[in-house]
Protein backbone atom coordinates (compact mmCIF):
# COMPACT_ATOMS: atom_id res chain seq x y z
CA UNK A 1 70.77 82.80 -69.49
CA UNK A 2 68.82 85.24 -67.33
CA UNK A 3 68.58 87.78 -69.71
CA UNK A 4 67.54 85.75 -72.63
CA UNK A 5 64.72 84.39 -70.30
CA UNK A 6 63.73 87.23 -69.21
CA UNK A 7 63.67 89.03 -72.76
CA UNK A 8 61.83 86.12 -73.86
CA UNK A 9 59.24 85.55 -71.57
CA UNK A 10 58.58 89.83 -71.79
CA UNK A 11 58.15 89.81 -75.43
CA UNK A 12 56.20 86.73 -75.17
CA UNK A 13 53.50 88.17 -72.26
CA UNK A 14 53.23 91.23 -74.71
CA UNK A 15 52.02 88.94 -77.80
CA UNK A 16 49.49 87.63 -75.79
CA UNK A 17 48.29 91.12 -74.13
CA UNK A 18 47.82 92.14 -77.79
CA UNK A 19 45.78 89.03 -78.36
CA UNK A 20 43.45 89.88 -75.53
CA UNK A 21 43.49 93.47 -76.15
CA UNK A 22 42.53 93.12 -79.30
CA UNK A 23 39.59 90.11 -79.35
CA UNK A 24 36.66 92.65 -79.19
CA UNK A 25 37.56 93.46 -82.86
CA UNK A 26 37.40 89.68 -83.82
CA UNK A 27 33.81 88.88 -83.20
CA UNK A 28 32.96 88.81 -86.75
CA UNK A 29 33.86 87.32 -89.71
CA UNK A 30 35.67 90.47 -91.37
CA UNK A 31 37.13 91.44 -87.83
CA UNK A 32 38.63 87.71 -87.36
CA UNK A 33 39.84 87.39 -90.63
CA UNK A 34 40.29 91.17 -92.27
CA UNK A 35 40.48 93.54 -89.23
CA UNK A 36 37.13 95.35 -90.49
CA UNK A 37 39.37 96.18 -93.28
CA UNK A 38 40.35 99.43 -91.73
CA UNK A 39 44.09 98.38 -90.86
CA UNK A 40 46.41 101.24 -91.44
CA UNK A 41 49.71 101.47 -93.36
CA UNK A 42 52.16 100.96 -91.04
CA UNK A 43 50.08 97.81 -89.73
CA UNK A 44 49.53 96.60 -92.62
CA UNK A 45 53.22 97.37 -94.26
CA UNK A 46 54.75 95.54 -91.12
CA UNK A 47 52.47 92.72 -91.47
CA UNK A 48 53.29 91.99 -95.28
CA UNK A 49 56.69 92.02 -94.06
CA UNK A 50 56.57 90.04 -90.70
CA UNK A 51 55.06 87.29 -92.64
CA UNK A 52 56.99 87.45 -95.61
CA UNK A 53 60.39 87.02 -93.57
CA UNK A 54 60.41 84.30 -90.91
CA UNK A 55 62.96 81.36 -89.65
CA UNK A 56 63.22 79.99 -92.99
CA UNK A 57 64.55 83.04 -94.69
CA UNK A 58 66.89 83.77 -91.43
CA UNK A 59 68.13 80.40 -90.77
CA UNK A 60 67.42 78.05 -93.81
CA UNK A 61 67.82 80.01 -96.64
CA UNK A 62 70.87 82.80 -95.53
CA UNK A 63 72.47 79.67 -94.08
CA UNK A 64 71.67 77.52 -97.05
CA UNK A 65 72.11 80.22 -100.21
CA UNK A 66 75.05 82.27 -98.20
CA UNK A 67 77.00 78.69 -98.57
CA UNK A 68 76.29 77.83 -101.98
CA UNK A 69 77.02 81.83 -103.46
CA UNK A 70 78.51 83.69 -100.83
CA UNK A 71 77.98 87.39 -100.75
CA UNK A 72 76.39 87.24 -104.27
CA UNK A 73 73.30 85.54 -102.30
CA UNK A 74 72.66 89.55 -101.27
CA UNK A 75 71.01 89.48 -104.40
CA UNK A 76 68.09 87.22 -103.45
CA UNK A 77 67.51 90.35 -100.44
CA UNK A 78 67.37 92.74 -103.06
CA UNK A 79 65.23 91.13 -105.45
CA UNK A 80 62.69 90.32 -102.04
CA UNK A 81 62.42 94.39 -101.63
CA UNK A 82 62.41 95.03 -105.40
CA UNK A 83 60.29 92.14 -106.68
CA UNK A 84 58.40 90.83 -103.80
CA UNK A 85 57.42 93.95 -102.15
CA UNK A 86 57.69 97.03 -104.21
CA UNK A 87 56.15 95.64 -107.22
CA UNK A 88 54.05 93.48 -105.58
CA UNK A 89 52.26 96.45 -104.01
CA UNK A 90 52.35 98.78 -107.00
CA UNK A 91 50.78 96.04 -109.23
CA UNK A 92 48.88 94.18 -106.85
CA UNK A 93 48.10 96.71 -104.16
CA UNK A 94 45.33 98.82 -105.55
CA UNK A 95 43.68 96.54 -107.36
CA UNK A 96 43.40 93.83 -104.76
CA UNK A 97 41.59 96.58 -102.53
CA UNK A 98 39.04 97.69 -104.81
CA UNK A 99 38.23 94.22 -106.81
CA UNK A 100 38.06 92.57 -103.51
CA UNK A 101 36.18 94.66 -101.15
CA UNK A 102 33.62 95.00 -104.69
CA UNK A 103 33.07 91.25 -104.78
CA UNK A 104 33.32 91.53 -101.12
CA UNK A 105 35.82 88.35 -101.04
CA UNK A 106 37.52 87.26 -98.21
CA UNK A 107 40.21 84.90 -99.09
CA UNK A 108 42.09 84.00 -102.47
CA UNK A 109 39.72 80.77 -103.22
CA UNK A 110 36.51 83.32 -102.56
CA UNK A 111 38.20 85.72 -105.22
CA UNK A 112 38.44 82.86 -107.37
CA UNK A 113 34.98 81.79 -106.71
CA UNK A 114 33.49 84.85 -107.30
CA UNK A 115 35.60 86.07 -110.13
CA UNK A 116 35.16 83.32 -112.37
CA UNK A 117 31.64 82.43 -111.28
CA UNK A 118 32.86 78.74 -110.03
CA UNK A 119 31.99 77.25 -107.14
CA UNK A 120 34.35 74.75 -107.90
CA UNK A 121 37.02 76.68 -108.24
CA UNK A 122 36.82 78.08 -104.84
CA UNK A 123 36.63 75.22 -103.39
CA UNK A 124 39.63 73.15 -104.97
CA UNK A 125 41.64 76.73 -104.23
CA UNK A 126 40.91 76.21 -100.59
CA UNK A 127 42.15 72.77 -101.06
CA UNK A 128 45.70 74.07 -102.38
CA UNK A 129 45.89 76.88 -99.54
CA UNK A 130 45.41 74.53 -97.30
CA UNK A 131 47.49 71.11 -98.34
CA UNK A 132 50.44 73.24 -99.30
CA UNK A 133 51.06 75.82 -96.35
CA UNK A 134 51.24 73.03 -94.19
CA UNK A 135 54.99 72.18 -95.05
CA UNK A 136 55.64 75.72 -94.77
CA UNK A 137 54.89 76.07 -91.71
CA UNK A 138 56.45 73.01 -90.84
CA UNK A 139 59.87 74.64 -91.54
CA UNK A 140 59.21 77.65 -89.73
CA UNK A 141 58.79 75.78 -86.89
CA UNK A 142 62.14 74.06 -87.58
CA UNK A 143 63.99 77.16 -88.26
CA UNK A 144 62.76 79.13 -84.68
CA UNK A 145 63.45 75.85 -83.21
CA UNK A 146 67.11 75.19 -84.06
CA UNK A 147 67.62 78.59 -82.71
CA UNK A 148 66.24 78.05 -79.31
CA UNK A 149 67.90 74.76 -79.17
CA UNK A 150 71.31 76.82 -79.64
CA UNK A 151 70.53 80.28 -77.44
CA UNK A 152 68.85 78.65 -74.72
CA UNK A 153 69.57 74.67 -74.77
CA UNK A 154 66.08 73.65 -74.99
CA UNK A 155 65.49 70.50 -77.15
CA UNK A 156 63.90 70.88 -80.55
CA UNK A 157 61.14 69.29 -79.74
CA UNK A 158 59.89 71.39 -76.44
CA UNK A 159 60.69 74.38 -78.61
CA UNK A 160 57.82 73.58 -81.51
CA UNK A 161 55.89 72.79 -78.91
CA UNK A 162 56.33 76.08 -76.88
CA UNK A 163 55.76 77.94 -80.52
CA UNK A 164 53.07 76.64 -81.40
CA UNK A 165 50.91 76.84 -78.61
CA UNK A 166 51.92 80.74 -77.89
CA UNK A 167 51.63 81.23 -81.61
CA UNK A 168 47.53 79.72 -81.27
CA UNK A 169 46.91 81.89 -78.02
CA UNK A 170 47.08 85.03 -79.67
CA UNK A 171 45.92 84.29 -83.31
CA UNK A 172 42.72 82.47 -81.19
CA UNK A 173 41.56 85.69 -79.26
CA UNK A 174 42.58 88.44 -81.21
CA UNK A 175 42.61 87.33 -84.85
CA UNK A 176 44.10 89.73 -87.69
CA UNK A 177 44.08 92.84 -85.76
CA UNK A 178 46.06 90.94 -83.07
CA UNK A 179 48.51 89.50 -85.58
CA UNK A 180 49.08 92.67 -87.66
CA UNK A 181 49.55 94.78 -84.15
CA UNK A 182 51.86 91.87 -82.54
CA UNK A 183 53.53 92.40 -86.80
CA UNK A 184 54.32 95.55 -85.95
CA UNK A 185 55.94 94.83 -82.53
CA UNK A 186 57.88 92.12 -84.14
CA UNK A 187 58.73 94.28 -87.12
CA UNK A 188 60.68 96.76 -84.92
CA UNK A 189 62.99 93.97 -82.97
CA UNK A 190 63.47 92.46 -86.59
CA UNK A 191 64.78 95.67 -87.77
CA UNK A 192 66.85 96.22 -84.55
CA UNK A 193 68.21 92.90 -84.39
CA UNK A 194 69.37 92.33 -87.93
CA UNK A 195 71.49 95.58 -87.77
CA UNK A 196 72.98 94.96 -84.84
CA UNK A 197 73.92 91.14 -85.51
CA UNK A 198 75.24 92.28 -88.75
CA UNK A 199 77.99 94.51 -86.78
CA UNK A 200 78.27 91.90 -84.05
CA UNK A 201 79.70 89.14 -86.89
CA UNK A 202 81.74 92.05 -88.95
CA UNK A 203 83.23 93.16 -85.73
CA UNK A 204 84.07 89.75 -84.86
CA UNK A 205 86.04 88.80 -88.37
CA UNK A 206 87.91 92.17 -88.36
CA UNK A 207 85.59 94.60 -90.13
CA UNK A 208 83.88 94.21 -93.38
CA UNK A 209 86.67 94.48 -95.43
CA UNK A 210 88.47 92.16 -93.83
CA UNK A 211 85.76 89.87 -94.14
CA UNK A 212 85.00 90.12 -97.60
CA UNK A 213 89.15 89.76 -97.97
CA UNK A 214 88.48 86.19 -96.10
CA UNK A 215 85.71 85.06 -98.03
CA UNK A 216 87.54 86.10 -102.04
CA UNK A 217 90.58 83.73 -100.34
CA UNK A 218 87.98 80.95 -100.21
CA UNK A 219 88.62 78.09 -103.01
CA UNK A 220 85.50 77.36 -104.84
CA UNK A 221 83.87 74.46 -104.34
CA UNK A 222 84.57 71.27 -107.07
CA UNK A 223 87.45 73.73 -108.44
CA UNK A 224 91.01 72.77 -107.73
CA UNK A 225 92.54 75.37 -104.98
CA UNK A 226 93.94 78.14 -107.02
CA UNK A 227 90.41 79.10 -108.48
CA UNK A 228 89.25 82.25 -105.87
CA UNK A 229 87.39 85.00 -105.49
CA UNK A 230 83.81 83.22 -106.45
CA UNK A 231 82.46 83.41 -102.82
CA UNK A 232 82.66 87.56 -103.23
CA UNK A 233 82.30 88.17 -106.78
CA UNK A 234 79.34 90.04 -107.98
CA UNK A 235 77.21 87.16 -109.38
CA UNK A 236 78.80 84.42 -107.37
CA UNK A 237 79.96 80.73 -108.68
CA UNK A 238 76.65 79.74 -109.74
CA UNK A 239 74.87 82.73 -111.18
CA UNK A 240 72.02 81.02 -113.25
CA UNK A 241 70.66 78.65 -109.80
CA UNK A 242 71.37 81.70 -107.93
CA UNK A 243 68.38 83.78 -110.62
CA UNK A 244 65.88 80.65 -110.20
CA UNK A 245 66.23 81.29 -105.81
CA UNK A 246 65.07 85.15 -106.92
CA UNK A 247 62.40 84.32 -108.79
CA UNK A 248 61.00 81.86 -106.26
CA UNK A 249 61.25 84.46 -103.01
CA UNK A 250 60.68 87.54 -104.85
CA UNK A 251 57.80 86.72 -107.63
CA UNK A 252 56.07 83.85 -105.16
CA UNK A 253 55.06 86.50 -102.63
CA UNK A 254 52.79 87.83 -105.55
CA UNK A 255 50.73 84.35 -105.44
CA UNK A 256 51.03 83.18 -101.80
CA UNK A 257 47.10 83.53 -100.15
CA UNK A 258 48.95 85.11 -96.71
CA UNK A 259 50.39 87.59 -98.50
CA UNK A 260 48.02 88.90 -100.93
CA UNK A 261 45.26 89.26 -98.14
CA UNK A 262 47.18 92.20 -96.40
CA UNK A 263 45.91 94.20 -99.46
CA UNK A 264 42.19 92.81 -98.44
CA UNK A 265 42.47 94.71 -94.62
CA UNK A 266 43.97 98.16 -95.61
CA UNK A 267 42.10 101.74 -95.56
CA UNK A 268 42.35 102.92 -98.48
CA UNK A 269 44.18 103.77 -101.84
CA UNK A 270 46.66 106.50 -100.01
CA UNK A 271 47.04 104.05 -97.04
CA UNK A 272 48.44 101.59 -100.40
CA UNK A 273 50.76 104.11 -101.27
CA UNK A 274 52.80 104.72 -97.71
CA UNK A 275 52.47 101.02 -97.48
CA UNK A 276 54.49 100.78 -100.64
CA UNK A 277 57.33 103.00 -99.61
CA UNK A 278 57.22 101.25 -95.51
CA UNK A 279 56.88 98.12 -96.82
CA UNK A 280 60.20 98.18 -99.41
CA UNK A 281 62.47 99.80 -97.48
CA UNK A 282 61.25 97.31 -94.65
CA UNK A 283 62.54 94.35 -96.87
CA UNK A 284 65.91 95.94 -97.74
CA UNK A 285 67.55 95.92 -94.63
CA UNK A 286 65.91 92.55 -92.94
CA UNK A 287 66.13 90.65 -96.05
CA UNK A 288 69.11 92.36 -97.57
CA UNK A 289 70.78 92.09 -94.20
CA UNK A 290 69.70 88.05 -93.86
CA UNK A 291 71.30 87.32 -97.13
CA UNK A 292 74.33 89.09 -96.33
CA UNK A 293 74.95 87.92 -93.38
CA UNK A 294 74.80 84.06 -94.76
CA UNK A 295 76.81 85.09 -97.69
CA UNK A 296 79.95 84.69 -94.44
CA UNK A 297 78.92 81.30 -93.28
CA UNK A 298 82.04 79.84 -95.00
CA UNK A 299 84.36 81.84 -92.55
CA UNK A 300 82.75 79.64 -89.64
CA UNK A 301 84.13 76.01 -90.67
CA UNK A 302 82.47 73.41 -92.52
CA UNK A 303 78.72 72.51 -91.44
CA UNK A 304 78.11 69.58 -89.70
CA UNK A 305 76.97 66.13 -91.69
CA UNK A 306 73.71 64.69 -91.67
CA UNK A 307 72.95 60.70 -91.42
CA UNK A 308 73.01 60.72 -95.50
CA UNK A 309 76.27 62.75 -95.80
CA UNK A 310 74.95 65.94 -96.76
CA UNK A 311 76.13 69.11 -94.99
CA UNK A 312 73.08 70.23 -92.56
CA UNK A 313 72.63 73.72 -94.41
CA UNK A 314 70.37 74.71 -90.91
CA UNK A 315 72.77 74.64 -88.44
CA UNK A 316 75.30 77.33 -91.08
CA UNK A 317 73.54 80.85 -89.79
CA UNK A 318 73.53 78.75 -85.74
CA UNK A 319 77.21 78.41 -86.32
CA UNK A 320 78.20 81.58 -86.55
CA UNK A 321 75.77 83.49 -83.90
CA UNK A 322 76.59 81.06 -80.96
CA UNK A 323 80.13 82.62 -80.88
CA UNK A 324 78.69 86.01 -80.33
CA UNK A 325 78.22 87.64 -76.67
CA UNK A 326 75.00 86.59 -74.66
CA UNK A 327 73.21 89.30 -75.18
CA UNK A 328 73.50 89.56 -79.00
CA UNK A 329 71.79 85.88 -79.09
CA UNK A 330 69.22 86.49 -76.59
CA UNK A 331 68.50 89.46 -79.24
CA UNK A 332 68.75 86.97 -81.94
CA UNK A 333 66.53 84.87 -80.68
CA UNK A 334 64.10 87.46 -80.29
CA UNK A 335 64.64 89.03 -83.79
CA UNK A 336 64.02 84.84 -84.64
CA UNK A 337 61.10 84.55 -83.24
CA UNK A 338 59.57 87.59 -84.25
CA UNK A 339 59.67 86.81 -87.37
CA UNK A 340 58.77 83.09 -87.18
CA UNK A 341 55.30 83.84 -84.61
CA UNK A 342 54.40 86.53 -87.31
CA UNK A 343 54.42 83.92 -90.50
CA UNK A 344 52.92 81.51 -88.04
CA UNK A 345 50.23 83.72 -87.23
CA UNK A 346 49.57 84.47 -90.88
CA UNK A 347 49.46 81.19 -92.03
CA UNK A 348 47.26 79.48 -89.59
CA UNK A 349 44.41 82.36 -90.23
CA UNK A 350 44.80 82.21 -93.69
CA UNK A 351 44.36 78.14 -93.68
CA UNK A 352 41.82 78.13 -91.37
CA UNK A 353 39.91 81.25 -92.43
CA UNK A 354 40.09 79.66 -96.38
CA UNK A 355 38.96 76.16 -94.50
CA UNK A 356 36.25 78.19 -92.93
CA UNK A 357 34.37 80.43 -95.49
CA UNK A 358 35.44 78.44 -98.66
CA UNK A 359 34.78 74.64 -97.48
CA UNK A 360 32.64 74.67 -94.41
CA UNK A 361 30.57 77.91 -95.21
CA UNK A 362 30.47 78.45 -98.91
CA UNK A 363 27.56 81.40 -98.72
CA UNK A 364 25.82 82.64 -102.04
CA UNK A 365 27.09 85.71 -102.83
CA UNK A 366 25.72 88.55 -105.00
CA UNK A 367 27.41 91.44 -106.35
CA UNK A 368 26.61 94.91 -105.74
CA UNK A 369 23.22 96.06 -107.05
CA UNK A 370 22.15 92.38 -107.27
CA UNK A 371 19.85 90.89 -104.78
CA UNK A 372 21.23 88.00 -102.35
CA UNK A 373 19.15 84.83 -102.58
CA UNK A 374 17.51 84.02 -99.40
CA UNK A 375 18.38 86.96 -97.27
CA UNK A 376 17.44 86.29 -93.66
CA UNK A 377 17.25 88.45 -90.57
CA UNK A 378 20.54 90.52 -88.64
CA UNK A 379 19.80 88.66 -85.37
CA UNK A 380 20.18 85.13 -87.46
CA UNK A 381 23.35 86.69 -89.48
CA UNK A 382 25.38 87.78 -86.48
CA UNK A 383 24.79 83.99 -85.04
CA UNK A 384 25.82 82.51 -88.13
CA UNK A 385 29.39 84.99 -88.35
CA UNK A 386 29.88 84.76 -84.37
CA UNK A 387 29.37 80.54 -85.75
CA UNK A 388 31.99 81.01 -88.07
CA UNK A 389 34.69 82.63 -85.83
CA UNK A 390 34.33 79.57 -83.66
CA UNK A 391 34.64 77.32 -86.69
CA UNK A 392 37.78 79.09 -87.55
CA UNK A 393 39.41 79.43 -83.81
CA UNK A 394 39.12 75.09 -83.82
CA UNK A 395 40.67 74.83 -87.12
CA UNK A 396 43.66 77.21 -85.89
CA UNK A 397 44.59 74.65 -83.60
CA UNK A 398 43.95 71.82 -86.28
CA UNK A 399 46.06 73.21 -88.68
CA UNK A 400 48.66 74.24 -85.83
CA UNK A 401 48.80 70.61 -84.61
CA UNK A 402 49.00 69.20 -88.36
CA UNK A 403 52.05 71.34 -89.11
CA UNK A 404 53.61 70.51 -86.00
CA UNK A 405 53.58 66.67 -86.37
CA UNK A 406 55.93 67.14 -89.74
CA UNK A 407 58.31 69.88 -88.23
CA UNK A 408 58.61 66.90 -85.14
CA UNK A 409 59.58 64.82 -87.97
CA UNK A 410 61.20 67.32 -90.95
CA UNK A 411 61.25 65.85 -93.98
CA UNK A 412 64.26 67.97 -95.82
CA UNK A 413 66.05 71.01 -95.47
CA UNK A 414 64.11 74.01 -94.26
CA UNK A 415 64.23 75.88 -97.99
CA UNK A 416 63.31 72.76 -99.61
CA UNK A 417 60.18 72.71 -97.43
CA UNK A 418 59.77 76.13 -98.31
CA UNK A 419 60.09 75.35 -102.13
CA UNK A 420 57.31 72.81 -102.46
CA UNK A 421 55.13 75.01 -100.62
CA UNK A 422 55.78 78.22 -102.48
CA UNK A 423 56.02 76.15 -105.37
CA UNK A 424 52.68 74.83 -106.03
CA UNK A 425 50.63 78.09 -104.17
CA UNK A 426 52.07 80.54 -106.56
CA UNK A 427 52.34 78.22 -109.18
CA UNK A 428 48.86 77.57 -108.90
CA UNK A 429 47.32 81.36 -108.02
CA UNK A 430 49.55 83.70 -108.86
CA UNK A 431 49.16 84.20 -112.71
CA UNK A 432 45.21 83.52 -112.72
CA UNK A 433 44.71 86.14 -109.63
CA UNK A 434 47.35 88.34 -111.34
CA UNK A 435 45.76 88.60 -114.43
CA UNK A 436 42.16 88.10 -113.21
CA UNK A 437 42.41 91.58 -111.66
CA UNK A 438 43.71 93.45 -115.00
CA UNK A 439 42.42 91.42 -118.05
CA UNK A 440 39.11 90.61 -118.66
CA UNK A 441 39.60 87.59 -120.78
CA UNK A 442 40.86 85.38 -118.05
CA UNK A 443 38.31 82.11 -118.60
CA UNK A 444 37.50 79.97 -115.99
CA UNK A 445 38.99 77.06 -118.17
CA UNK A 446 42.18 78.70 -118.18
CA UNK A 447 42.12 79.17 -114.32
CA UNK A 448 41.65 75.36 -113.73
CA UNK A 449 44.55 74.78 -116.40
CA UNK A 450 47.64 76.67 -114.18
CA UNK A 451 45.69 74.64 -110.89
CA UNK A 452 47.02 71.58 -112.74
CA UNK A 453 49.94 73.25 -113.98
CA UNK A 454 51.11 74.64 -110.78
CA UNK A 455 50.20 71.48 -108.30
CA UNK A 456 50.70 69.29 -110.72
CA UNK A 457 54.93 70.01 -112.07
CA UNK A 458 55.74 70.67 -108.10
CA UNK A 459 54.01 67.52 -106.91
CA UNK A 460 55.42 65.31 -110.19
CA UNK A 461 59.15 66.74 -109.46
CA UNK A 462 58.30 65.94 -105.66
CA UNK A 463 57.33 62.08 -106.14
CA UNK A 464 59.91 61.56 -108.59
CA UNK A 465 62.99 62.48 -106.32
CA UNK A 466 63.26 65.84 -107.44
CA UNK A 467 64.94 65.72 -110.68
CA UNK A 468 64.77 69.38 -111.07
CA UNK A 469 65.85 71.24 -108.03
CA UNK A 470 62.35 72.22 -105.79
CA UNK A 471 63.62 75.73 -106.11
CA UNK A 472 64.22 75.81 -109.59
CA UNK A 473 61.28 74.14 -109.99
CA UNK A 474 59.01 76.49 -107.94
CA UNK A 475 60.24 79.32 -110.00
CA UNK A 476 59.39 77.70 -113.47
CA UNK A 477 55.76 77.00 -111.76
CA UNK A 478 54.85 80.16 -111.31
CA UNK A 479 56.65 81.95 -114.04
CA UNK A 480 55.20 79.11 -116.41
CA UNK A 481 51.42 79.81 -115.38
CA UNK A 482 51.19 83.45 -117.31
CA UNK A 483 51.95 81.35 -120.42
CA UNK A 484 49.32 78.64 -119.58
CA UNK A 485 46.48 80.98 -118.83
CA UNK A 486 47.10 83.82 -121.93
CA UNK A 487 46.61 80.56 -124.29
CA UNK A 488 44.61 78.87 -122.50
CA UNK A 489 42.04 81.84 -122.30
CA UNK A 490 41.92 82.50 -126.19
CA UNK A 491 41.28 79.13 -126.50
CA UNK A 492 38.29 78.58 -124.21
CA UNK A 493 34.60 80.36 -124.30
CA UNK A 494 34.67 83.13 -122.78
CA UNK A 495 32.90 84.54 -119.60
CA UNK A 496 29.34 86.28 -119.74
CA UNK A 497 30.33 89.70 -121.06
CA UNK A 498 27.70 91.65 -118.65
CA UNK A 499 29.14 89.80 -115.27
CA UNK A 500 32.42 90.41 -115.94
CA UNK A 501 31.16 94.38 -116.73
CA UNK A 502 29.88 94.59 -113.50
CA UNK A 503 33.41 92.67 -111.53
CA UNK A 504 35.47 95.50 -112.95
CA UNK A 505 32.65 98.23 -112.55
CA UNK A 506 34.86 98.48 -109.18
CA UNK A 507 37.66 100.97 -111.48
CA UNK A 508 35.98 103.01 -112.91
């Protein structure tokens, strides 16, 4: 107990060094929310990465996905570092930079804004950002939390409560170039920690091939006891479900506001490219490995029930670490909560910075060569930014305290949680901003048609008891939209032809 205290309350008094070390840099608006936009590749690789992989992916999801497919559920890792990073960068990456820093947008709902010339737009973008990352952070918080309640015997609720207020020191005083620094810390214990857990668990079942001999022994669930082999087969007992969890954690990353602003903050176009190479092989081994690892829950006994007789999917990936020597889960519970006060950090300045400058402060921009409306002195500008970053450091701990109050009182399993949230952001964003940035036909009309689309299925399939699966139904949202927007945009009139000239002038 010592030693996870003490390793806990070191890492912790570094995260907030780097938040005071680093609050200089966050005086202004773009050094709050975008780090000056000079954040390097490693930073910025880490950071995509950090906030990409947190509690939920660790505890809900391996727990939840290892259960259902077994070692098949490996696949979902690889389609994270395939999908959801390396493509994400190489389609998304350069473009993002260039269109954004030309518009000179700050958040998704500003690209929107500006993009498609609504004012509107941004603001019912901000909206969605905002309403829907809530219950994702809710089950981050959950995640980190049954973790702490199992390494260190804290209850649950102390434990959100400890997390969130660390989590709000740092993201308060240092802003992005706190969180992408503290990413990078967090980054390294991830990569440790998976590696080494992974051997701890192997080692402890007899090696991997004696593990993987265990799990093909295991009868498949709803099949009568000769039927093996499922739980270590290539594509698992349920292949089809198993494609729909892909889609949602791999293509979602593409849409998600948190995720798509680490291309805002980096250098430059070469700084994109060893970002793409960091970044991938970053998600192969801590997702890869996270998957894995759950795809051996079934050698640890059946899960506990819930109230409603359901087996408590959470408490699979708790299951089989508390078995392991002390020291591997006070490293656990760092590698934990790294990666859960990394997402936490990204989501709360994403929420509040999109609260912020697309809500509170919706400023009249102009495009390059054009001349802004009103200009007004530099002494009255820098009060009005240094205005902003306070606006945005109160909403930090509104949003923090929001989020908190449902992960006191969890609705549903942690990747259910995640589901709805993914669900509806990338359902909403990800096809309009996708296509926004390489097709110039995109029409406003057709923008505010996958907004309904994407909100609209998720929140439907929500109120109606979830008819379809919320992860299966998160992955037709978003693949759904590119359909939506391609017809809706021949359909609709099109943008003026000599604004949209000068948006992409930014290519060329």
């Amino acid at each position: 107990m010592f030693i996870k205290i003490l390793l806990t309350i070191i890492f912790l008094a570094v995260m907030v060094f780097v938040g005071v070390y680093s609050r200089k840099q966050a005086r202004s608006v773009d050094g709050f929310v975008l780090g000056g936009r000079a954040v390097g590749p490693w930073l910025t690789a880490f950071a995509f990465g950090t906030s990409y992989f947190s509690a939920v992916v660790f505890v809900g999801y391996a727990g939840q996905f290892g259960w259902k497919y077994g070692l098949s559920s490996a696949w979902i890792g690889i389609g994270n570092a395939v999908i959801g990073s390396l493509l994400a960068w190489l389609v998304l990456g350069k473009r993002t930079k260039l269109m954004t820093q030309h518009i000179e947008s700050r958040t998704m709902p500003d690209f929107f804004g500006t993009r498609f010339k609504s004012q509107q737009l941004r603001v019912v973008a901000s909206v969605i950002a905002f309403v829907f990352l809530i219950p994702y952070t809710a089950g981050v918080y959950k995640g980190i939390s049954t973790l702490f309640e199992m390494g260190f015997g804290i209850p649950y609720e102390y434990c959100v409560v400890i997390m969130a207020i660390l989590t709000a020191a740092y993201v308060i005083l240092g802003g992005y170039k706190a969180t992408a620094m503290n990413d990078f810390i967090q980054g390294i214990i991830m990569l440790f920690g998976i590696i080494v857990v992974i051997a701890a668990v192997l080692n402890a079942q007899g090696g991997l091939t004696a593990a993987v001999n265990k799990m093909a022994a295991i009868p498949t669930d709803g099949a009568d006891a000769t039927q093996t082999g499922a739980y270590a087969s290539l594509f698992g007992p349920d292949p089809w479900n198993l494609l729909g969890v892909v889609i949602l954690t791999s293509l979602g990353t593409w849409g998600l506001p948190q995720m798509v602003g680490k291309f805002y903050s980096i250098t430059d176009e070469q700084a994109i490219k060893r970002g793409t190479i960091i970044s991938t092989i970053f998600a192969f081994i801590v997702a890869g490995g996270c998957y894995f690892l759950g795809g051996f829950g079934r050698l640890y006994g059946m899960p506990p029930t819930l109230p409603n007789g359901k087996l408590a999917f959470d408490s699979i990936v708790p299951s089989m670490l508390v078995t392991l020597p002390d020291i591997i889960i006070a490293l656990v519970v760092l590698l934990v909560l790294s990666a859960s006060m990394s997402t936490l950090a990204s989501l709360v300045l994403t929420s509040s910075s999109t609260m912020t400058l697309d809500l509170i402060y919706r400023d009249k921009k102009s495009l390059p060569g054009e001349v802004a409306e009103g200009s007004i002195d530099d002494e009255v500008a820098e009060r009005i930014e240094r205005r902003k970053v306070v606006v945005m450091r109160v909403l930090i701990v509104f949003f923090i305290a929001l989020s908190l109050m449902i992960a006191l009182n969890p609705p549903t399993f942690i990747a259910q949680l995640m589901g709805i949230s993914w669900g509806a952001l990338a359902g909403a964003f990800l096809a309009p901003f996708m296509l926004g940035l390489y097709w110039k036909g995109v029409t406003k009309a057709a923008v505010w048609a996958c907004f309904i689309w994407g909100v609209g299925i998720t929140v439907v399939n929500m109120l109606a008891g979830n008819p379809i699966n919320p992860i299966n139904c998160g992955a037709i949202a978003m693949v759904g939209g590119f359909p939506i927007v391609w017809i809706v945009s021949l359909l609709s009139p099109k943008m003026p032809s000599d604004y949209i000239e000068s948006i992409f002038k930014c290519y060329k």
